[in-house]
C-alpha atoms as a PDB file:
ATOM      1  CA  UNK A   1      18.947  23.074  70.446  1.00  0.00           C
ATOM      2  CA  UNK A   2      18.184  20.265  67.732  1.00  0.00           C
ATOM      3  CA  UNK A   3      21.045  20.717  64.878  1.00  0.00           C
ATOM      4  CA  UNK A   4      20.955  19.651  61.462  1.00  0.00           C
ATOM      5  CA  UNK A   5      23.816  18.665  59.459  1.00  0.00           C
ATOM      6  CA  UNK A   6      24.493  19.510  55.471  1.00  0.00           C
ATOM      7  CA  UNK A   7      24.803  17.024  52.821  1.00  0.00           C
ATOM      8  CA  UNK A   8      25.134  16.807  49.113  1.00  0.00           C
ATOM      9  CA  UNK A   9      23.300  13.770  47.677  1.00  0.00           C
ATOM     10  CA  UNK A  10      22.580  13.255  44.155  1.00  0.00           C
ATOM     11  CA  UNK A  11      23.818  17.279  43.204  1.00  0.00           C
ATOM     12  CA  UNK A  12      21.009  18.771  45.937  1.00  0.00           C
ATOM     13  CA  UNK A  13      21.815  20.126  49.247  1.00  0.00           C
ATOM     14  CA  UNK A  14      19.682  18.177  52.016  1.00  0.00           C
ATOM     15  CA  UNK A  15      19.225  19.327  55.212  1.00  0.00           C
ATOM     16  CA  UNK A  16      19.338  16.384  57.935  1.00  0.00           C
ATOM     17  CA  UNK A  17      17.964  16.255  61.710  1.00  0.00           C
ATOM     18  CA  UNK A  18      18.350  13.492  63.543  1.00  0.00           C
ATOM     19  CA  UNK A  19      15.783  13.396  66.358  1.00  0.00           C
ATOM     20  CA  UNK A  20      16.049   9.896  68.285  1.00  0.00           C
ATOM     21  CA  UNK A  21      15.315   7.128  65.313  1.00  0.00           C
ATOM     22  CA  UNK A  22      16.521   6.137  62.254  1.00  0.00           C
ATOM     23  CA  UNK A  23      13.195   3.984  61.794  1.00  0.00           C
ATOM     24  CA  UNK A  24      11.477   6.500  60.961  1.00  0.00           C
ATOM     25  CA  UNK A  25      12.037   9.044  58.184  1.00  0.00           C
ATOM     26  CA  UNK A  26      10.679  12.042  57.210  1.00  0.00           C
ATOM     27  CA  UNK A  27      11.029  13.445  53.070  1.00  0.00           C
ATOM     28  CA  UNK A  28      10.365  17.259  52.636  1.00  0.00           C
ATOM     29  CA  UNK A  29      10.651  19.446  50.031  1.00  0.00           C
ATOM     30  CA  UNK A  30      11.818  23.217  50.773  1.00  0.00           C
ATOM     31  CA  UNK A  31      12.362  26.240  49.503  1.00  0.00           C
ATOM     32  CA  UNK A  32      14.628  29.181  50.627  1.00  0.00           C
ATOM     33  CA  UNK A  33      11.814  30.011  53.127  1.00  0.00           C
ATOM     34  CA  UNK A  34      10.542  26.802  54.203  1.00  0.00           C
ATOM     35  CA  UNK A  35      14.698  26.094  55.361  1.00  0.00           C
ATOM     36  CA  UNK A  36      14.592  29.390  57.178  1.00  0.00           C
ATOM     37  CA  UNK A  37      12.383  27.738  59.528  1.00  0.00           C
ATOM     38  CA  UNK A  38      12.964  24.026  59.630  1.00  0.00           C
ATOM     39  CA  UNK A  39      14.539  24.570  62.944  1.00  0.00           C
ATOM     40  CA  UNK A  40      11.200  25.595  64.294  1.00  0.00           C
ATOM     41  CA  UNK A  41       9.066  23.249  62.515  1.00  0.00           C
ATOM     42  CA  UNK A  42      11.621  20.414  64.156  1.00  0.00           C
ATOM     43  CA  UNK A  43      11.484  21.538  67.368  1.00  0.00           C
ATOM     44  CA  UNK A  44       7.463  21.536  66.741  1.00  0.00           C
ATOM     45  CA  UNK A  45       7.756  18.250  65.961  1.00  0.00           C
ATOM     46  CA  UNK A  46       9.623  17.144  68.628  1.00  0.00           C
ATOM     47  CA  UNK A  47       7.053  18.925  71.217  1.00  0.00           C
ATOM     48  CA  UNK A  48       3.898  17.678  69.647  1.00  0.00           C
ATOM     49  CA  UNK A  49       5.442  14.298  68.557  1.00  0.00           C
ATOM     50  CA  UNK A  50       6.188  13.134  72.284  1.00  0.00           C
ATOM     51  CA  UNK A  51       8.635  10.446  72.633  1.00  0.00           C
ATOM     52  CA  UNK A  52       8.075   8.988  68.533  1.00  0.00           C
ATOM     53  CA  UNK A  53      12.163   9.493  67.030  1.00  0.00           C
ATOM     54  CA  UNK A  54      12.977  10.534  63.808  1.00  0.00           C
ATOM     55  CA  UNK A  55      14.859  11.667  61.152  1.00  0.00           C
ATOM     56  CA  UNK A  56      13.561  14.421  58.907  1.00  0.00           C
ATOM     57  CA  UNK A  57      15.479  15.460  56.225  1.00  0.00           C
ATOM     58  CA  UNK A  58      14.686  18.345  53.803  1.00  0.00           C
ATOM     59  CA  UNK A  59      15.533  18.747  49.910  1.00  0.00           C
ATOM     60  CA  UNK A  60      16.270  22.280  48.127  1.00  0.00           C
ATOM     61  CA  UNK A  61      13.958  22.338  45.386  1.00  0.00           C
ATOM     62  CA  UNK A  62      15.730  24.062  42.345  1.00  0.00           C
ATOM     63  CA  UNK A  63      12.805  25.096  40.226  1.00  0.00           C
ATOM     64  CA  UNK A  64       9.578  25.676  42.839  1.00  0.00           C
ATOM     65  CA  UNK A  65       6.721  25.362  40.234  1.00  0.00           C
ATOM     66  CA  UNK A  66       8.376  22.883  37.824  1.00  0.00           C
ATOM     67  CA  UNK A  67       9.815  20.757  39.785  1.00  0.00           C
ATOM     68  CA  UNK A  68       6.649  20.133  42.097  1.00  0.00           C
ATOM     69  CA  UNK A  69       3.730  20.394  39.476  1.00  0.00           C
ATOM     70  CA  UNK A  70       2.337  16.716  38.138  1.00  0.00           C
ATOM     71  CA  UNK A  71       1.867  18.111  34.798  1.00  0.00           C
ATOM     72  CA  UNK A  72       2.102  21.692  33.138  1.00  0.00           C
ATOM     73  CA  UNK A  73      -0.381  24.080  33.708  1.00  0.00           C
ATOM     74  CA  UNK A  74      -0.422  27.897  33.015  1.00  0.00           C
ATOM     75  CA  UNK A  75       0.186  30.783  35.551  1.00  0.00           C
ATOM     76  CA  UNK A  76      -1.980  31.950  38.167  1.00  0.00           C
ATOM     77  CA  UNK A  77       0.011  34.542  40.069  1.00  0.00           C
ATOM     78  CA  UNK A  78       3.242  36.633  38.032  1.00  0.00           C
ATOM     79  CA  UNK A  79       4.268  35.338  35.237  1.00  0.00           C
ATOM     80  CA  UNK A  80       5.319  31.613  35.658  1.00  0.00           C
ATOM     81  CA  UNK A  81       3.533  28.758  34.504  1.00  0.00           C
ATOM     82  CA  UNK A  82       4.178  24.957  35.629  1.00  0.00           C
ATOM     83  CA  UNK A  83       6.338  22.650  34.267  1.00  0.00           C
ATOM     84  CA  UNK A  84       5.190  19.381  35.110  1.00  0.00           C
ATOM     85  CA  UNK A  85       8.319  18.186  36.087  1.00  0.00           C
ATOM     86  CA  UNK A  86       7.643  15.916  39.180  1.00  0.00           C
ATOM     87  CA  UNK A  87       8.085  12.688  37.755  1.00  0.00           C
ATOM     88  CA  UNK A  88      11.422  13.361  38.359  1.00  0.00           C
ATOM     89  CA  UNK A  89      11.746  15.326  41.490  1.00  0.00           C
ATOM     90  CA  UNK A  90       9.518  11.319  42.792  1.00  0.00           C
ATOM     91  CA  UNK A  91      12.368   9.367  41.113  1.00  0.00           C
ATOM     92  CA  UNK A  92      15.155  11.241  42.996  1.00  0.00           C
ATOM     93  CA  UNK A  93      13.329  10.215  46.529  1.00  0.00           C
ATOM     94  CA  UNK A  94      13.076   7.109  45.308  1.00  0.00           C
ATOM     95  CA  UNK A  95      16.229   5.652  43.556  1.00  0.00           C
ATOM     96  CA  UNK A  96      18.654   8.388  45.318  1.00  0.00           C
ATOM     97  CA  UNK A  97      17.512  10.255  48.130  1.00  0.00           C
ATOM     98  CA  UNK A  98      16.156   7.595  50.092  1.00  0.00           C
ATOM     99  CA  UNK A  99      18.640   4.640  49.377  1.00  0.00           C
ATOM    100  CA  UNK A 100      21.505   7.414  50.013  1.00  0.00           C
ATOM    101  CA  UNK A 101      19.657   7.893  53.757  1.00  0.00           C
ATOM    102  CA  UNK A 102      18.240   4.375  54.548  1.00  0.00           C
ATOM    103  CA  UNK A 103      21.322   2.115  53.402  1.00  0.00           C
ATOM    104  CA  UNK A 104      18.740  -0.384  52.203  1.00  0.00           C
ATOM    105  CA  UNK A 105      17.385  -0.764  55.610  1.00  0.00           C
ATOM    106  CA  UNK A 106      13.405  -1.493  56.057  1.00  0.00           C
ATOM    107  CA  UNK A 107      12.445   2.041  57.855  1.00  0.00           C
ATOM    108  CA  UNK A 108       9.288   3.595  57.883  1.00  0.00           C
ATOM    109  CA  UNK A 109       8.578   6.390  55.465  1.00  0.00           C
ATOM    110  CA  UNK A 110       6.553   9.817  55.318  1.00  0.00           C
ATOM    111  CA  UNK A 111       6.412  12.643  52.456  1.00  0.00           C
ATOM    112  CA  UNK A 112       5.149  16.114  53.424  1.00  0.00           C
ATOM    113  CA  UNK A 113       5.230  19.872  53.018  1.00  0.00           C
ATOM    114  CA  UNK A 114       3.784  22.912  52.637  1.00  0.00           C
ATOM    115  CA  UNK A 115       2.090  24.838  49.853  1.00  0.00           C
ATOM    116  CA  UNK A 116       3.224  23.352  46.413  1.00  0.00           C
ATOM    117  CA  UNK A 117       5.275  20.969  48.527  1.00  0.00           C
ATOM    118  CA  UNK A 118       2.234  19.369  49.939  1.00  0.00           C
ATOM    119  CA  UNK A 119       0.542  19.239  46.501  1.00  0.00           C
ATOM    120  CA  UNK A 120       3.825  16.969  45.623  1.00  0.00           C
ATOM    121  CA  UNK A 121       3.735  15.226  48.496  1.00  0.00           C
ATOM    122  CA  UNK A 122       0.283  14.580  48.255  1.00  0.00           C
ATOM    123  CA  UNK A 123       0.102  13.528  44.337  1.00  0.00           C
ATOM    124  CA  UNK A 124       3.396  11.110  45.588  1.00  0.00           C
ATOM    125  CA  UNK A 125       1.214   8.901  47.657  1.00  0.00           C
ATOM    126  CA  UNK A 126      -0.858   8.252  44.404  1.00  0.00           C
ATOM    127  CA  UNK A 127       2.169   7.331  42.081  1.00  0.00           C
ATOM    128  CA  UNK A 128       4.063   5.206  44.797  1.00  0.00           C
ATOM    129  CA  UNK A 129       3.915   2.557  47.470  1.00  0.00           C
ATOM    130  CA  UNK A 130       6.475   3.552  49.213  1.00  0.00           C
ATOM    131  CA  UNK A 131       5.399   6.194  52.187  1.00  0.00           C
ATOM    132  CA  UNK A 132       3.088   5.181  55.092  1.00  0.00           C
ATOM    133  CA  UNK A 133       1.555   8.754  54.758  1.00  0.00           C
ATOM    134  CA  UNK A 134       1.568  12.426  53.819  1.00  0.00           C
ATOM    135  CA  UNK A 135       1.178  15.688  55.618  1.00  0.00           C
ATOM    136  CA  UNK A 136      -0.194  17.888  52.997  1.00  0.00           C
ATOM    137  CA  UNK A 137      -0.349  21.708  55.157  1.00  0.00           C
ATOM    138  CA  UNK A 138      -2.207  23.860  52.837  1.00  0.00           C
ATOM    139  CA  UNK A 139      -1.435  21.781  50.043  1.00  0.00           C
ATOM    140  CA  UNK A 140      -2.349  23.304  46.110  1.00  0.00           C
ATOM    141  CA  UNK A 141      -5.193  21.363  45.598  1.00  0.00           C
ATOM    142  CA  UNK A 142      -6.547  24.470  43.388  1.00  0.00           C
ATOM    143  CA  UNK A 143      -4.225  23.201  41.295  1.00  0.00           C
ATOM    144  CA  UNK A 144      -5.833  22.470  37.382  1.00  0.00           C
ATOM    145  CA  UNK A 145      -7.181  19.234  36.712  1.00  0.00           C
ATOM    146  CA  UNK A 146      -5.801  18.137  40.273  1.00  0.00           C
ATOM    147  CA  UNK A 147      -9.846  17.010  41.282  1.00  0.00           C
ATOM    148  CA  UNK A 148     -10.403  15.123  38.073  1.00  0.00           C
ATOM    149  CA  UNK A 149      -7.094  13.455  38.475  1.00  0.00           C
ATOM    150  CA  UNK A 150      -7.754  12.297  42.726  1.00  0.00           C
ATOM    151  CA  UNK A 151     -11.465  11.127  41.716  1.00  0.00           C
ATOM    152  CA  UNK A 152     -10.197   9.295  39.076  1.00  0.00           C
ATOM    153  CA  UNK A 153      -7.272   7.465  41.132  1.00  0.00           C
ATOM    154  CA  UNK A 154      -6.321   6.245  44.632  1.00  0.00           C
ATOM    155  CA  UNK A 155      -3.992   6.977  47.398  1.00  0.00           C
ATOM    156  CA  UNK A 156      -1.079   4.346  48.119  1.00  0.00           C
ATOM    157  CA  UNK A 157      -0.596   5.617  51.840  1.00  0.00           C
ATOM    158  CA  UNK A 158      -2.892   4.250  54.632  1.00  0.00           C
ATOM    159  CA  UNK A 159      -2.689   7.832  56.277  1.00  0.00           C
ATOM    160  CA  UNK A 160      -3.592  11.667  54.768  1.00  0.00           C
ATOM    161  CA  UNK A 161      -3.869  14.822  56.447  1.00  0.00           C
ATOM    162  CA  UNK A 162      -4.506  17.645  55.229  1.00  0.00           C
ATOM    163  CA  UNK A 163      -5.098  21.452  56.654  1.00  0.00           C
ATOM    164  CA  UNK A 164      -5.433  24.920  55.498  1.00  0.00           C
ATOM    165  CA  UNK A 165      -6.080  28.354  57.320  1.00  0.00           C
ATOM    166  CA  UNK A 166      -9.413  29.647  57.566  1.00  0.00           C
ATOM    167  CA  UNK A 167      -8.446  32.694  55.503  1.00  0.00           C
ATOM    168  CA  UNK A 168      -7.063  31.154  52.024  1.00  0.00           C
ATOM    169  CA  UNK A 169      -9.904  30.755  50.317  1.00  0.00           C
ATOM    170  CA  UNK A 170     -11.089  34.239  50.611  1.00  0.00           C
ATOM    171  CA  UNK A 171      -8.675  36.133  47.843  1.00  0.00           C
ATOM    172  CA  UNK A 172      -9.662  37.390  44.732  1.00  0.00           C
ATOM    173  CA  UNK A 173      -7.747  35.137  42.559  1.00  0.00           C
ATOM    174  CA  UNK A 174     -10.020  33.056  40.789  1.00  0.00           C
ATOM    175  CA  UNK A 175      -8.552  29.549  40.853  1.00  0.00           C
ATOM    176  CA  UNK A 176      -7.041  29.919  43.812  1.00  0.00           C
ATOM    177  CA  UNK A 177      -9.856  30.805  45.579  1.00  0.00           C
ATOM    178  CA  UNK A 178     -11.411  27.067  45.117  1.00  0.00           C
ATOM    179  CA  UNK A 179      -8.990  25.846  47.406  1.00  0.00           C
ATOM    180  CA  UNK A 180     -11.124  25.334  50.604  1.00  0.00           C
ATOM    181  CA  UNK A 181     -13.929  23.387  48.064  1.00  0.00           C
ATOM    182  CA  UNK A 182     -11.225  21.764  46.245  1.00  0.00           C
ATOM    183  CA  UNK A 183      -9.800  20.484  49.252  1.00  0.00           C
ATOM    184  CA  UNK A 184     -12.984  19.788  51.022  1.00  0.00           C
ATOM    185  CA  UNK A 185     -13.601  17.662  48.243  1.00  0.00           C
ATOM    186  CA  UNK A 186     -10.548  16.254  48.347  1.00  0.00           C
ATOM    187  CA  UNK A 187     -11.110  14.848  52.036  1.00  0.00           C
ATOM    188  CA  UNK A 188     -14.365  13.836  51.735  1.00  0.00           C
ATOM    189  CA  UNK A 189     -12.726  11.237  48.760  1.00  0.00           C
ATOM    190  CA  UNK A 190     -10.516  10.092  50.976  1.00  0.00           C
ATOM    191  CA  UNK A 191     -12.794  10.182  53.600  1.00  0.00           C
ATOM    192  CA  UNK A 192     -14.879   7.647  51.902  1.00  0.00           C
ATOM    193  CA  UNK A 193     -12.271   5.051  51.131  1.00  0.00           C
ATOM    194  CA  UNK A 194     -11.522   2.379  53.793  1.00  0.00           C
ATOM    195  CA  UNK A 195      -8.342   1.540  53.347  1.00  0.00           C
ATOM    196  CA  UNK A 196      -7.402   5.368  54.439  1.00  0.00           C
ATOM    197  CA  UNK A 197      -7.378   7.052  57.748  1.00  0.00           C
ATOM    198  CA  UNK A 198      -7.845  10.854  57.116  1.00  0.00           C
ATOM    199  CA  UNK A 199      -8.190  14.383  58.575  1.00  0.00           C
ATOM    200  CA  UNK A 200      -8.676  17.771  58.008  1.00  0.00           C
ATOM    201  CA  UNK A 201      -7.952  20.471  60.181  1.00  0.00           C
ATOM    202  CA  UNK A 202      -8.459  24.208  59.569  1.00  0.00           C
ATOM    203  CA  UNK A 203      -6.013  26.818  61.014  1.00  0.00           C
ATOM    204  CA  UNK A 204      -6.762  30.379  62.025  1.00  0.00           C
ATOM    205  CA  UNK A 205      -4.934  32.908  59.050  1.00  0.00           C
ATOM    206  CA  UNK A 206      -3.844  33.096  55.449  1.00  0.00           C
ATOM    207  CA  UNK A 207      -2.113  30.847  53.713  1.00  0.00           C
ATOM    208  CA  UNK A 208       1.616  32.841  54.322  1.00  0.00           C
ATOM    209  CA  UNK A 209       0.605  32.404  58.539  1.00  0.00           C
ATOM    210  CA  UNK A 210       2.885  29.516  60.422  1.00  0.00           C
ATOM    211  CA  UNK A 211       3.943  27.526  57.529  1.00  0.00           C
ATOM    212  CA  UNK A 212       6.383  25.650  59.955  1.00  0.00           C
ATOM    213  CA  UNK A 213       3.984  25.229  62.316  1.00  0.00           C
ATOM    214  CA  UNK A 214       1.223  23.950  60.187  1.00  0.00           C
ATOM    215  CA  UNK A 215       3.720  21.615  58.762  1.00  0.00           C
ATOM    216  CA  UNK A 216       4.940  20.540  62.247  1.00  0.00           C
ATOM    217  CA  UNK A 217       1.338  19.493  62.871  1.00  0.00           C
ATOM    218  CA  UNK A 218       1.123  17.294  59.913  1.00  0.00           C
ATOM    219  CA  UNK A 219       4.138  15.191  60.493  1.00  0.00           C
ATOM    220  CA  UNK A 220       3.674  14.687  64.318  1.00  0.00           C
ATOM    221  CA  UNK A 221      -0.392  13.487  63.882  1.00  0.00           C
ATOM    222  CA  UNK A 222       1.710  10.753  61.546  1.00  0.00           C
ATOM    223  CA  UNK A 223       4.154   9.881  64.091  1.00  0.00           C
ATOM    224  CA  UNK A 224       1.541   9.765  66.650  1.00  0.00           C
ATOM    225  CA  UNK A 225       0.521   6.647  65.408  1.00  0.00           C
ATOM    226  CA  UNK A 226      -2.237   7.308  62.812  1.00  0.00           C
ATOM    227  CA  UNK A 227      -0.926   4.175  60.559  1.00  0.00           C
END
């Protein structure tokens, strides 16, 4: 059984596995959910990954659609909006989170997630250097103003990939429905640039169908030595 431990850094509680490297370390953000099944999506990881070590460790997220949206936007399920607050939610993996894990050693660095997480992750690699690559499993691309902003800009990772499940695009909610064009469009941007190395790859279900799973799949096509 792979075991995490629990650790307070910089006021948020981080969940840490330590799966045969220090090298190489893995930055998630989760939600009350995503850490009910980070021992799954590890042990994915592990199976998929091979013999490629790691450390993954995993960051409560206080505010979900604050502290993960680029900018504010208006709500498009319930009642809450978006707060635009990840400028800061990037500055904590940069100037605590990851000195807190690395010690100031050189190690090699990957952002991912699922859902709103991946969006993050995924608008990270454009606003810093610092990650070799993102795994971006069902990530909000349906986001508003996301498509202007990633024609407009560039990736700083050498390595994207992105998924979704077969299913998500086909609900009656009308922005979130251009998620499988918005993220088709998406890839074939990155697609096109040569500095990049990217993929897309469709799951079977909905978007609420193997989140760890699909997110398991993104970091271990990283490890695998896509970069």
């Amino acid at each position: 059984m792979i075991e995490s431990i629990i650790k307070d850094i910089g006021g948020r509680e981080c969940l840490i596995y330590e799966c045969g490297s220090a090298d190489t370390l893995l930055i998630q953000p989760v939600d009350d959910h995503d850490i009910d099944v980070l021992d799954s999506e590890v042990a994915e990881i592990v199976r998929l990954a091979g013999n490629a070590g790691f450390t993954l460790a995993a960051f409560r997220v206080n505010d979900w659609n604050d502290d993960l949206s680029p900018w504010e936007a208006p709500a498009v399920f319930g009642d809450k909006g978006f707060g635009g607050r990840a400028e800061p939610t990037l500055e904590y993996i940069e100037k605590v989170l990851v000195p807190e894990l690395t010690g100031g050693r050189d190690v090699k660095l990957y952002i991912g997630g699922y859902s709103l997480a991946a969006f993050f992750a995924l608008w990270s690699v454009y606003n810093t250097d610092m990650f070799c690559g993102v795994a971006a499993a069902s990530p909000s691309v349906w986001f508003p103003g996301w498509i202007d902003f990633a024609e407009k800009n560039e990736v700083k990772a050498g390595c994207v990939y992105l998924s979704l499940g077969d299913k998500e695009e086909k609900t009656r909610n009308p922005v979130m429905r251009t998620v499988g064009d918005d993220l088709r469009r998406q890839h074939e941007l990155l697609d096109a640039d040569p500095r990049v190395e990217c993929t897309l790859e469709m799951n079977q279900g909905n978007h609420f169908k193997e989140a760890d799973i699909r997110t398991a799949k993104g970091f271990a096509w990283l490890l695998n030595g896509q970069v």
